[in-house]
PDB file of N, CA and C in Angstrom:
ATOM      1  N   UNK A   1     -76.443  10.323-133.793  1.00  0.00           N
ATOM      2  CA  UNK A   1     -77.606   9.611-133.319  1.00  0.00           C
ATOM      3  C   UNK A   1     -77.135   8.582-132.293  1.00  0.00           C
ATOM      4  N   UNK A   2     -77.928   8.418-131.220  1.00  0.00           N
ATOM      5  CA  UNK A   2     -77.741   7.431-130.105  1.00  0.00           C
ATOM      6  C   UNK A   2     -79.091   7.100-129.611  1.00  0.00           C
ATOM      7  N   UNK A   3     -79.129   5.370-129.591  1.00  0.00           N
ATOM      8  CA  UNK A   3     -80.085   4.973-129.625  1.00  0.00           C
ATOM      9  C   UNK A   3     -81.619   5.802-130.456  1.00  0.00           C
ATOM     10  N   UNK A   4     -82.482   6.315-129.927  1.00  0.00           N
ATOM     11  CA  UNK A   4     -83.401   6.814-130.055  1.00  0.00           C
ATOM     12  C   UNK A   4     -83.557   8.329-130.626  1.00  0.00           C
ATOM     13  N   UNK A   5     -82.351   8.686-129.769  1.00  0.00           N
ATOM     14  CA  UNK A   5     -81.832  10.472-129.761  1.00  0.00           C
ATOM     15  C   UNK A   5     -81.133  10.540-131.019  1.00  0.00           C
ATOM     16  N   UNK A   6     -81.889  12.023-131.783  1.00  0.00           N
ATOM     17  CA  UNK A   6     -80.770  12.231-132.619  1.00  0.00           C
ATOM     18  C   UNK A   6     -80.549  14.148-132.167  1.00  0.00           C
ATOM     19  N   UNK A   7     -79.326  14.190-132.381  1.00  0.00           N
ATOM     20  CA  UNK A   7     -78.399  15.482-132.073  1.00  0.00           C
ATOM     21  C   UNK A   7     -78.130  16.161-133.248  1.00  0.00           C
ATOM     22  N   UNK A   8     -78.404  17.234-133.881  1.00  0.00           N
ATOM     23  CA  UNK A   8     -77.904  17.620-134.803  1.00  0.00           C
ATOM     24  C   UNK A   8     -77.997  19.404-135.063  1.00  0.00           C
ATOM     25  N   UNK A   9     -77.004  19.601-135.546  1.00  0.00           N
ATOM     26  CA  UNK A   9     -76.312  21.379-135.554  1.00  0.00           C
ATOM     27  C   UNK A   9     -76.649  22.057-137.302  1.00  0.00           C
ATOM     28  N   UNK A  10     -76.854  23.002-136.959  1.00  0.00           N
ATOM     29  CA  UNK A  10     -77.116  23.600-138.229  1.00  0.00           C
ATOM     30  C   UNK A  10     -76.872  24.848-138.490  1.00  0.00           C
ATOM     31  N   UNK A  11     -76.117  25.378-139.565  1.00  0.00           N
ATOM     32  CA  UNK A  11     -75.969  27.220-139.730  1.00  0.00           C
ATOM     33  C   UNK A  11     -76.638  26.721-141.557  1.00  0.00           C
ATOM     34  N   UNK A  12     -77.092  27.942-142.087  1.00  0.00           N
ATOM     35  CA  UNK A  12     -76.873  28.605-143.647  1.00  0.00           C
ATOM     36  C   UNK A  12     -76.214  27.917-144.236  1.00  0.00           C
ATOM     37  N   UNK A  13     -76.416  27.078-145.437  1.00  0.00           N
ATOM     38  CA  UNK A  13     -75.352  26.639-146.023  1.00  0.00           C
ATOM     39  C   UNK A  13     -74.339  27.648-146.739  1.00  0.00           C
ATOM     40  N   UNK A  14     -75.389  28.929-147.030  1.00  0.00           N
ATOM     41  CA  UNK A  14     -74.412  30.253-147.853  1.00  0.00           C
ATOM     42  C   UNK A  14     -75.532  31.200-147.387  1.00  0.00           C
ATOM     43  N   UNK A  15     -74.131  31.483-145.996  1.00  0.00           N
ATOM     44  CA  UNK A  15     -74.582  32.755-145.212  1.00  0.00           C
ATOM     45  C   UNK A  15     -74.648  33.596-146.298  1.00  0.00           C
ATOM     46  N   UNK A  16     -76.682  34.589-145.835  1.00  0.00           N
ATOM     47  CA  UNK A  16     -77.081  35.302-146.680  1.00  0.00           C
ATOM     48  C   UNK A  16     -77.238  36.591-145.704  1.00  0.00           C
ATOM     49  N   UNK A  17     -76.854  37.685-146.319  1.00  0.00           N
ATOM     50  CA  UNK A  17     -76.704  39.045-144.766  1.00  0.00           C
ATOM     51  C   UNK A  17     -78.116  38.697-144.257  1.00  0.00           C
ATOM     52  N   UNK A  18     -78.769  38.433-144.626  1.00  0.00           N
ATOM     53  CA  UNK A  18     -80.482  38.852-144.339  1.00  0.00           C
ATOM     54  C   UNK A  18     -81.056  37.759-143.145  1.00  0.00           C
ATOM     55  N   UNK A  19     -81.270  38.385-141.736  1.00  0.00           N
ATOM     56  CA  UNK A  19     -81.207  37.360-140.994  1.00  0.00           C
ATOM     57  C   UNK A  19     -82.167  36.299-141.291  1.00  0.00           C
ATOM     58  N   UNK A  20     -83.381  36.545-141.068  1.00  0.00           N
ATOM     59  CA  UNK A  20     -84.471  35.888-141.780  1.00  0.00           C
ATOM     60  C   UNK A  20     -84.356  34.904-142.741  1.00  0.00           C
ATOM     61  N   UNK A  21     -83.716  35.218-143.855  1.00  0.00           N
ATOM     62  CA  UNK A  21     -83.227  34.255-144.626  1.00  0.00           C
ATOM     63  C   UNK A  21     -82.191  33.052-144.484  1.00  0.00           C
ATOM     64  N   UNK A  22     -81.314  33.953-143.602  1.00  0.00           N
ATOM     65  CA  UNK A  22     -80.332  32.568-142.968  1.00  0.00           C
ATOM     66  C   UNK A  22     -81.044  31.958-141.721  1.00  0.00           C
ATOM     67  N   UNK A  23     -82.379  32.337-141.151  1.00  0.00           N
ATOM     68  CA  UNK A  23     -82.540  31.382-140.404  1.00  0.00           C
ATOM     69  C   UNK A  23     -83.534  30.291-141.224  1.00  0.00           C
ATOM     70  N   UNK A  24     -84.125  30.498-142.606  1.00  0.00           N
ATOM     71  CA  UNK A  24     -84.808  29.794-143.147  1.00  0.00           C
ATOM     72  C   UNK A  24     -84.016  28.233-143.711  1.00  0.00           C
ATOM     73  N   UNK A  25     -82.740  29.294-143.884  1.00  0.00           N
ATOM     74  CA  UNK A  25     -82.227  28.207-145.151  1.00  0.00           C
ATOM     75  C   UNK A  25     -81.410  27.202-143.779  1.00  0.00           C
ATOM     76  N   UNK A  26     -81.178  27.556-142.116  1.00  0.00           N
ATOM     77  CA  UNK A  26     -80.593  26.834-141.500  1.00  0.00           C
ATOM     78  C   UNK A  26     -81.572  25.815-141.019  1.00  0.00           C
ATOM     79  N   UNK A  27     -82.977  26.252-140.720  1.00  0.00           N
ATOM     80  CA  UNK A  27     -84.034  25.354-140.601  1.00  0.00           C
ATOM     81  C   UNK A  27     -84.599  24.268-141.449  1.00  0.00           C
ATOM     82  N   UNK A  28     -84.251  25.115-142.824  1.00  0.00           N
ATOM     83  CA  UNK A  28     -83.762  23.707-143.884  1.00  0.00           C
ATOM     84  C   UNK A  28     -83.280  22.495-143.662  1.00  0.00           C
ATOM     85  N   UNK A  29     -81.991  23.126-143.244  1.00  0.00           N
ATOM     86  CA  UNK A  29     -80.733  21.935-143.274  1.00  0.00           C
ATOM     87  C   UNK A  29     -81.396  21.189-142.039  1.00  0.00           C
ATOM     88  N   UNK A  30     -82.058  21.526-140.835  1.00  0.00           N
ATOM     89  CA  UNK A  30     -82.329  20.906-140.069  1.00  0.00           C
ATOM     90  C   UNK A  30     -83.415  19.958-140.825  1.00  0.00           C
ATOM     91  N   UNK A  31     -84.501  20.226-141.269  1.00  0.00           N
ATOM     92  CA  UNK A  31     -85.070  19.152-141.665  1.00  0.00           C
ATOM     93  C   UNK A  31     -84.410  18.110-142.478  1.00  0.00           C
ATOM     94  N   UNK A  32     -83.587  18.405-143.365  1.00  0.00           N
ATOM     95  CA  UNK A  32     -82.878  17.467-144.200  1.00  0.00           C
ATOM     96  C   UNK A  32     -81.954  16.716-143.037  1.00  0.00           C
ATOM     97  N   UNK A  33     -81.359  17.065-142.314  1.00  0.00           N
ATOM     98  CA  UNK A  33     -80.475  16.209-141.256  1.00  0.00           C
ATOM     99  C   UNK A  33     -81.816  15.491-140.670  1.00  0.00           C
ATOM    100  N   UNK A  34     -82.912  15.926-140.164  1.00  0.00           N
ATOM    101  CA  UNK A  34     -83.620  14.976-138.946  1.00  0.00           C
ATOM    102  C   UNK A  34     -84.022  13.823-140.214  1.00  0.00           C
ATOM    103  N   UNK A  35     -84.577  13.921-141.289  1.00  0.00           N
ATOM    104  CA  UNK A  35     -84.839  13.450-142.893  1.00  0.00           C
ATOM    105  C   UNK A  35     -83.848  12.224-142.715  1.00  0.00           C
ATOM    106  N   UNK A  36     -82.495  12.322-143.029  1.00  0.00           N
ATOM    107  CA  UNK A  36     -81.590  11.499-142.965  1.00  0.00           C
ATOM    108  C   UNK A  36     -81.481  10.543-141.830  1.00  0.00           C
ATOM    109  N   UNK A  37     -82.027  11.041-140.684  1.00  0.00           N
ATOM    110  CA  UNK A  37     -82.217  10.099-139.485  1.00  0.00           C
ATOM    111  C   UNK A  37     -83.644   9.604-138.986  1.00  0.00           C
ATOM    112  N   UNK A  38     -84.316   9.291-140.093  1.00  0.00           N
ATOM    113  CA  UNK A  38     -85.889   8.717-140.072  1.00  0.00           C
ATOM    114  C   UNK A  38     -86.843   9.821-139.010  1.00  0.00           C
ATOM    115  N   UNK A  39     -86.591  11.052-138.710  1.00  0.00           N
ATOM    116  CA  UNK A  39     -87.544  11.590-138.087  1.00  0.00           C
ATOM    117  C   UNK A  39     -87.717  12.588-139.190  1.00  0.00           C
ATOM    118  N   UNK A  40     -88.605  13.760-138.021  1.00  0.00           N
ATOM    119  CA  UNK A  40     -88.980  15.062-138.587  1.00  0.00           C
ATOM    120  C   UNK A  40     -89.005  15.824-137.294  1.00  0.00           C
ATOM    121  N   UNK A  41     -89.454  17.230-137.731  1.00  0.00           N
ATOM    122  CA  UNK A  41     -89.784  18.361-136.692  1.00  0.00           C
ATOM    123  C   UNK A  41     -90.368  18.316-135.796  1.00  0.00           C
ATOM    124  N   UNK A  42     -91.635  17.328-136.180  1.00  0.00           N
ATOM    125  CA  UNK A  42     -92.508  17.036-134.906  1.00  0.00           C
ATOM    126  C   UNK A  42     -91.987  16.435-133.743  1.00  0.00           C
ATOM    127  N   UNK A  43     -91.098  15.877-133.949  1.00  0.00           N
ATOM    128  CA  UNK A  43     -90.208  14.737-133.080  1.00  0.00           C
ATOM    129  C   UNK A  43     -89.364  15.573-132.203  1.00  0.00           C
ATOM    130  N   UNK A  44     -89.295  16.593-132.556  1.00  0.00           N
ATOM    131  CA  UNK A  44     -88.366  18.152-131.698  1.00  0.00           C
ATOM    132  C   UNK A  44     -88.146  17.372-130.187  1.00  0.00           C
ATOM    133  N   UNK A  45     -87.395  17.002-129.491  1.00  0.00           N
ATOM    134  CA  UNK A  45     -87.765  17.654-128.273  1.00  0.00           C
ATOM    135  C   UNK A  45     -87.233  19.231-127.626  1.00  0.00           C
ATOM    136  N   UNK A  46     -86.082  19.210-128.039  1.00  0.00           N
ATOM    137  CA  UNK A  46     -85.569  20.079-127.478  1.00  0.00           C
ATOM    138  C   UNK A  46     -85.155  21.416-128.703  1.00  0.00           C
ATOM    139  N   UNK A  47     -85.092  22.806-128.619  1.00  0.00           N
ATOM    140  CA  UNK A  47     -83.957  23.370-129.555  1.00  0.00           C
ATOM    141  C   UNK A  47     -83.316  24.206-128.883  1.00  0.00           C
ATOM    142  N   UNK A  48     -81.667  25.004-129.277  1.00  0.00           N
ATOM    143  CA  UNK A  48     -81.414  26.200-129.228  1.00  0.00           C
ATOM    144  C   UNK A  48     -80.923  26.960-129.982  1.00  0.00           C
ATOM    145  N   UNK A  49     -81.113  28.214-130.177  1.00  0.00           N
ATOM    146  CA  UNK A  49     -80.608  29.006-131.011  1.00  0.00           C
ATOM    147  C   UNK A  49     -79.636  30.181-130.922  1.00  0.00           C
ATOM    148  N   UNK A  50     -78.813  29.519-131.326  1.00  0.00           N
ATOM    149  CA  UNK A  50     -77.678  30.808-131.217  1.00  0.00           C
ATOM    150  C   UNK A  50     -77.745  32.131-132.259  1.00  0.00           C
ATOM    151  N   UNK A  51     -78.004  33.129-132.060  1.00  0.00           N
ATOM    152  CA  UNK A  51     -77.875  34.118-132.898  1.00  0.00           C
ATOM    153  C   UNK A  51     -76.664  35.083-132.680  1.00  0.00           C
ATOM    154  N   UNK A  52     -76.325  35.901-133.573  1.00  0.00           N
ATOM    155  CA  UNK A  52     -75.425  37.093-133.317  1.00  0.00           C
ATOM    156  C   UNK A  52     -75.843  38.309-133.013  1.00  0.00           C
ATOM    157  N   UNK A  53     -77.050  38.518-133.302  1.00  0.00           N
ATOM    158  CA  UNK A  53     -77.443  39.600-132.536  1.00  0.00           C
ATOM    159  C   UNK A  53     -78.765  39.780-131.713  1.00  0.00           C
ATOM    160  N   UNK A  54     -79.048  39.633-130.840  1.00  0.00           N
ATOM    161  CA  UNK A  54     -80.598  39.506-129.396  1.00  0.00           C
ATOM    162  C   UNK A  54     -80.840  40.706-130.145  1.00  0.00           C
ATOM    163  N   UNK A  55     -80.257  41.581-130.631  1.00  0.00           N
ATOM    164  CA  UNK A  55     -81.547  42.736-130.901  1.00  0.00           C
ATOM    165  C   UNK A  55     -81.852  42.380-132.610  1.00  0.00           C
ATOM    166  N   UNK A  56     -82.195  41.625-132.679  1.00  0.00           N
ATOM    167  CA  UNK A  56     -82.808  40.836-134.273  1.00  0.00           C
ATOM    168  C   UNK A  56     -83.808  39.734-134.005  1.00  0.00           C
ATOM    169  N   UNK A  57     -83.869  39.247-132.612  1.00  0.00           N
ATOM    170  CA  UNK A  57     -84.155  37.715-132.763  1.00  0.00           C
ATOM    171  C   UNK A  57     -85.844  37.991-132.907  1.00  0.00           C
ATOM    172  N   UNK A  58     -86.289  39.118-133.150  1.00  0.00           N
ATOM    173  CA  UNK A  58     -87.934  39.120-133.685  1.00  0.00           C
ATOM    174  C   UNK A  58     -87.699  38.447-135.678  1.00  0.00           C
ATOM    175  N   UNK A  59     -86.601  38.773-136.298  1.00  0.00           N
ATOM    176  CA  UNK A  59     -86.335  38.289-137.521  1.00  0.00           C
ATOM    177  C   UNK A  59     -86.016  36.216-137.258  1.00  0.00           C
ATOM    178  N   UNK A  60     -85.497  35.872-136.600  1.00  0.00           N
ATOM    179  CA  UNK A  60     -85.425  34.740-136.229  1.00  0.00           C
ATOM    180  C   UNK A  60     -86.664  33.944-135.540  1.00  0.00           C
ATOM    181  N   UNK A  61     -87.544  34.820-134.969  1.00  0.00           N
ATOM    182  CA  UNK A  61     -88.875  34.320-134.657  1.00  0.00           C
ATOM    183  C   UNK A  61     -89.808  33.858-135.441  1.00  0.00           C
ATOM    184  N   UNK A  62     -89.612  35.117-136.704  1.00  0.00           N
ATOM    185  CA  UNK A  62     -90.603  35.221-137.649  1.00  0.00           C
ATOM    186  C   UNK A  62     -90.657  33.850-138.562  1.00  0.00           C
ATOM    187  N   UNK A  63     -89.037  33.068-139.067  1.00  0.00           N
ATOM    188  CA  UNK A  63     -88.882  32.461-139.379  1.00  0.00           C
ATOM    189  C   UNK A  63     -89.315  31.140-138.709  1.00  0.00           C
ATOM    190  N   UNK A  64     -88.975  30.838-137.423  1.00  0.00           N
ATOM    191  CA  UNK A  64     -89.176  29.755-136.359  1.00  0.00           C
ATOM    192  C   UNK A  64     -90.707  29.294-136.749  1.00  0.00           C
ATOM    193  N   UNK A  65     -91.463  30.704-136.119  1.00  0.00           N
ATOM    194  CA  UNK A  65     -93.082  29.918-136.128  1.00  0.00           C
ATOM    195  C   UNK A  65     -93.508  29.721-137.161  1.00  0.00           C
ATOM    196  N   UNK A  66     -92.987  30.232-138.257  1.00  0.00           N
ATOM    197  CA  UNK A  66     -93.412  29.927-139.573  1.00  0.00           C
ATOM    198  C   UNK A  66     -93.139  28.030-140.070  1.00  0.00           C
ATOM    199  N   UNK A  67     -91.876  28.024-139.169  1.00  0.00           N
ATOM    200  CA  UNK A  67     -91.395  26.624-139.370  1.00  0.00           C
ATOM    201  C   UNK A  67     -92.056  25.321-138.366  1.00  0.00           C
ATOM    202  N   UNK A  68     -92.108  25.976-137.251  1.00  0.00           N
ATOM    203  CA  UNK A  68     -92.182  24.844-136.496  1.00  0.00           C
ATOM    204  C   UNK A  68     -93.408  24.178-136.357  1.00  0.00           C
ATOM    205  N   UNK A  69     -93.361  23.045-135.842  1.00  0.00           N
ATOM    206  CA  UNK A  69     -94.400  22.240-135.813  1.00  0.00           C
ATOM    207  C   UNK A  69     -95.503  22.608-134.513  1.00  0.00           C
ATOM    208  N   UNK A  70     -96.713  23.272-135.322  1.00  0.00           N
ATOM    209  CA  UNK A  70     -97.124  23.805-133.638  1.00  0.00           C
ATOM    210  C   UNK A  70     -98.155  22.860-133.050  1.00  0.00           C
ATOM    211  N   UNK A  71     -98.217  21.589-133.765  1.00  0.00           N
ATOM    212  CA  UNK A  71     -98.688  20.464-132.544  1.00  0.00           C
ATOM    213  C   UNK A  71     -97.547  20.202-131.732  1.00  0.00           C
ATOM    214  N   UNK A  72     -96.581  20.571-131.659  1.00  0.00           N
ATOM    215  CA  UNK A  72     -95.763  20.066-130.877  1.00  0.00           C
ATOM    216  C   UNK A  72     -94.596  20.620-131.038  1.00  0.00           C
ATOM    217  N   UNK A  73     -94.703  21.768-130.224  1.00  0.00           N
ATOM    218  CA  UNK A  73     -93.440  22.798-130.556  1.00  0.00           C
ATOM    219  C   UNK A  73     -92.699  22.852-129.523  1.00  0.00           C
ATOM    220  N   UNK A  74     -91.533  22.590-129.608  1.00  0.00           N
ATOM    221  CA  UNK A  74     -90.307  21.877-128.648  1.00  0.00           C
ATOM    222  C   UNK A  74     -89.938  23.518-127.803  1.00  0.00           C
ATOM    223  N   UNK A  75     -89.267  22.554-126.938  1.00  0.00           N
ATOM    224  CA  UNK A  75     -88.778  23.439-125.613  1.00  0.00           C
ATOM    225  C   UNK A  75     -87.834  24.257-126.672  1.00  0.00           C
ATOM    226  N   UNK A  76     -87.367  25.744-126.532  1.00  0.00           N
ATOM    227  CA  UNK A  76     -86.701  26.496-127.222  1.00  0.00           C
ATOM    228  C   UNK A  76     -85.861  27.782-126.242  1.00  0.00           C
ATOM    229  N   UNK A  77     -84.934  27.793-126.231  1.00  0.00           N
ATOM    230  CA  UNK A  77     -83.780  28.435-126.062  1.00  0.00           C
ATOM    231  C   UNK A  77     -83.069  29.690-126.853  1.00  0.00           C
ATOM    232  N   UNK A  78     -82.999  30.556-126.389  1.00  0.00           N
ATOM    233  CA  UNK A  78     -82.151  31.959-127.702  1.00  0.00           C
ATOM    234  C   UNK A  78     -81.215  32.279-127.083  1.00  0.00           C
ATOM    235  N   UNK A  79     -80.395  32.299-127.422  1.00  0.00           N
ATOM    236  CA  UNK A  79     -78.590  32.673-126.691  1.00  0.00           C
ATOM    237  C   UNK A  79     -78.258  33.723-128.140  1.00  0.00           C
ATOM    238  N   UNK A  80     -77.905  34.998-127.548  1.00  0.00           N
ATOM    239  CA  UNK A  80     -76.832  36.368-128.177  1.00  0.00           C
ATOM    240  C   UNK A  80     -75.621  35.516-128.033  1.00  0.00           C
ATOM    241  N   UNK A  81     -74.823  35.238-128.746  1.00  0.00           N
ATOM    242  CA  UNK A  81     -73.129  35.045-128.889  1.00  0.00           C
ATOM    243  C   UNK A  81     -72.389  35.336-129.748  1.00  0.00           C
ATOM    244  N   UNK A  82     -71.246  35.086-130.043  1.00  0.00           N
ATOM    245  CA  UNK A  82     -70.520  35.586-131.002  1.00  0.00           C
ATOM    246  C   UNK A  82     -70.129  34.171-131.836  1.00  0.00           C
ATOM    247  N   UNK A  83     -70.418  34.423-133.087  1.00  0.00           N
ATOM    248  CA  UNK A  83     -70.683  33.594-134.381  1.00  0.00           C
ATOM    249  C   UNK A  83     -69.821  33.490-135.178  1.00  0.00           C
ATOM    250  N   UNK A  84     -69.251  32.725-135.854  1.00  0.00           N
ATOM    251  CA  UNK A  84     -67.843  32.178-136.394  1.00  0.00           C
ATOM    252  C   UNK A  84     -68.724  33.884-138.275  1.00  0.00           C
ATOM    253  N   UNK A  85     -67.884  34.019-138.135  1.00  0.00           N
ATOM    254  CA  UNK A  85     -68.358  35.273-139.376  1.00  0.00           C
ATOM    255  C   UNK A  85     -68.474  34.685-141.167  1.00  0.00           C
ATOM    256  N   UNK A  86     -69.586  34.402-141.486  1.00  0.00           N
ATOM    257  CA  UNK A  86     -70.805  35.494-141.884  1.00  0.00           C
ATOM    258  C   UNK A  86     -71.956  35.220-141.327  1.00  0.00           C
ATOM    259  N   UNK A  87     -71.600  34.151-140.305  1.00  0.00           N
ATOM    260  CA  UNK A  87     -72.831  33.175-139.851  1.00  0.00           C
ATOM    261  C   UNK A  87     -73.723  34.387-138.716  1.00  0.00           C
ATOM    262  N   UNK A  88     -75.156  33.897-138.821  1.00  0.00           N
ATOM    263  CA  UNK A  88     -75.989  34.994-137.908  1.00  0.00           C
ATOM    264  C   UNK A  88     -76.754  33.775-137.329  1.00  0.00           C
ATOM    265  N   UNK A  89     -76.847  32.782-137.522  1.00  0.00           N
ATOM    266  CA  UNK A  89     -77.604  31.971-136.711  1.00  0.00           C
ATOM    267  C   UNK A  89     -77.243  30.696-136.539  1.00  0.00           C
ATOM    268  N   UNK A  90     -77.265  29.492-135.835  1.00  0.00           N
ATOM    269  CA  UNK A  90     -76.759  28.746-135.264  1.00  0.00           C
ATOM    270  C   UNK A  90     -78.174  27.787-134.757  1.00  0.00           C
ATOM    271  N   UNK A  91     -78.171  27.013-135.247  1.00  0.00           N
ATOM    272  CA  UNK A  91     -79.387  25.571-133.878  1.00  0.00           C
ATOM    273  C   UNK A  91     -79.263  24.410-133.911  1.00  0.00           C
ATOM    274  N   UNK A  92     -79.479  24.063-132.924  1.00  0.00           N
ATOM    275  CA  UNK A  92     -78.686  22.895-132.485  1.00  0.00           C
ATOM    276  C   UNK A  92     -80.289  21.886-131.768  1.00  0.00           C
ATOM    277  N   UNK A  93     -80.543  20.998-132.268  1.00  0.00           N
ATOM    278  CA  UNK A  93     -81.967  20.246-132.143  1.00  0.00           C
ATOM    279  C   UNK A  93     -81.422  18.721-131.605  1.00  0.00           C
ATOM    280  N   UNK A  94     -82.464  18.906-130.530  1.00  0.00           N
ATOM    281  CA  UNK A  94     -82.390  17.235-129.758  1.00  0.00           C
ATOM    282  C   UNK A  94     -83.554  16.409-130.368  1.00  0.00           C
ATOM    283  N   UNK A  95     -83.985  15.218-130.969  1.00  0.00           N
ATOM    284  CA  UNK A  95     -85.246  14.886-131.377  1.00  0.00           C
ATOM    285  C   UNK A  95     -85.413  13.017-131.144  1.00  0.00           C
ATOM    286  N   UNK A  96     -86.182  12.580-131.408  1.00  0.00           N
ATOM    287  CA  UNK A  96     -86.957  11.321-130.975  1.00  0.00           C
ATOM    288  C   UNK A  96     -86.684  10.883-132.966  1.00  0.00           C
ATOM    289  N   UNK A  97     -86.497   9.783-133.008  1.00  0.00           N
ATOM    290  CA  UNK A  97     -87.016   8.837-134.312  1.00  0.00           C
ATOM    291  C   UNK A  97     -88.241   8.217-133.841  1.00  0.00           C
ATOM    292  N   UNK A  98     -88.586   7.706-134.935  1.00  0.00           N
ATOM    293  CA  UNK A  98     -90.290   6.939-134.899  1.00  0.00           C
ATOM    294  C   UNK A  98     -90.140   5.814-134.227  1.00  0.00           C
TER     295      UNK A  98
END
């Protein structure tokens, strides 16, 4: 966190094969990190998401809109890369405190 900005990274705490599921339980951890730094989701400004495989990221979608805040659903990013292994998803959130 700096000044206003908070920065924070997130995978699965126990990568689960099932993409969907590891992007639930990484969107988790994101709320519990923004939690710890007096915000929430709404406060998004920015996200990106790293996945391991672009031909899945409709399973990573499914999860997203289910999650995100759609009064105010932050600028969003999807990057295919290669993922430290068992990990399938990766995000990394820029956000505002109150």
């Amino acid at each position: 966190m700096h000044d206003r900005i908070v920065y924070t990274v997130a995978v699965s705490p126990d990568p689960d094969p099932d993409f969907y599921a590891q992007t639930r339980k990484a969107l988790k951890r994101i709320d519990e990190s923004l939690a710890m730094s007096g915000t929430d989701k709404s406060r998004i400004l920015s996200a990106i998401v790293y996945i391991a495989d672009i031909g899945r990221k409709e399973e990573m979608n499914r999860a997203w809109d289910e999650w995100v805040d759609k009064t105010n659903p932050p600028m969003r990013a999807c990057l295919g890369v290669d993922l430290e292994h068992p990990h399938l998803v990766e995000i990394v959130v820029t956000a505002t405190t109150r």
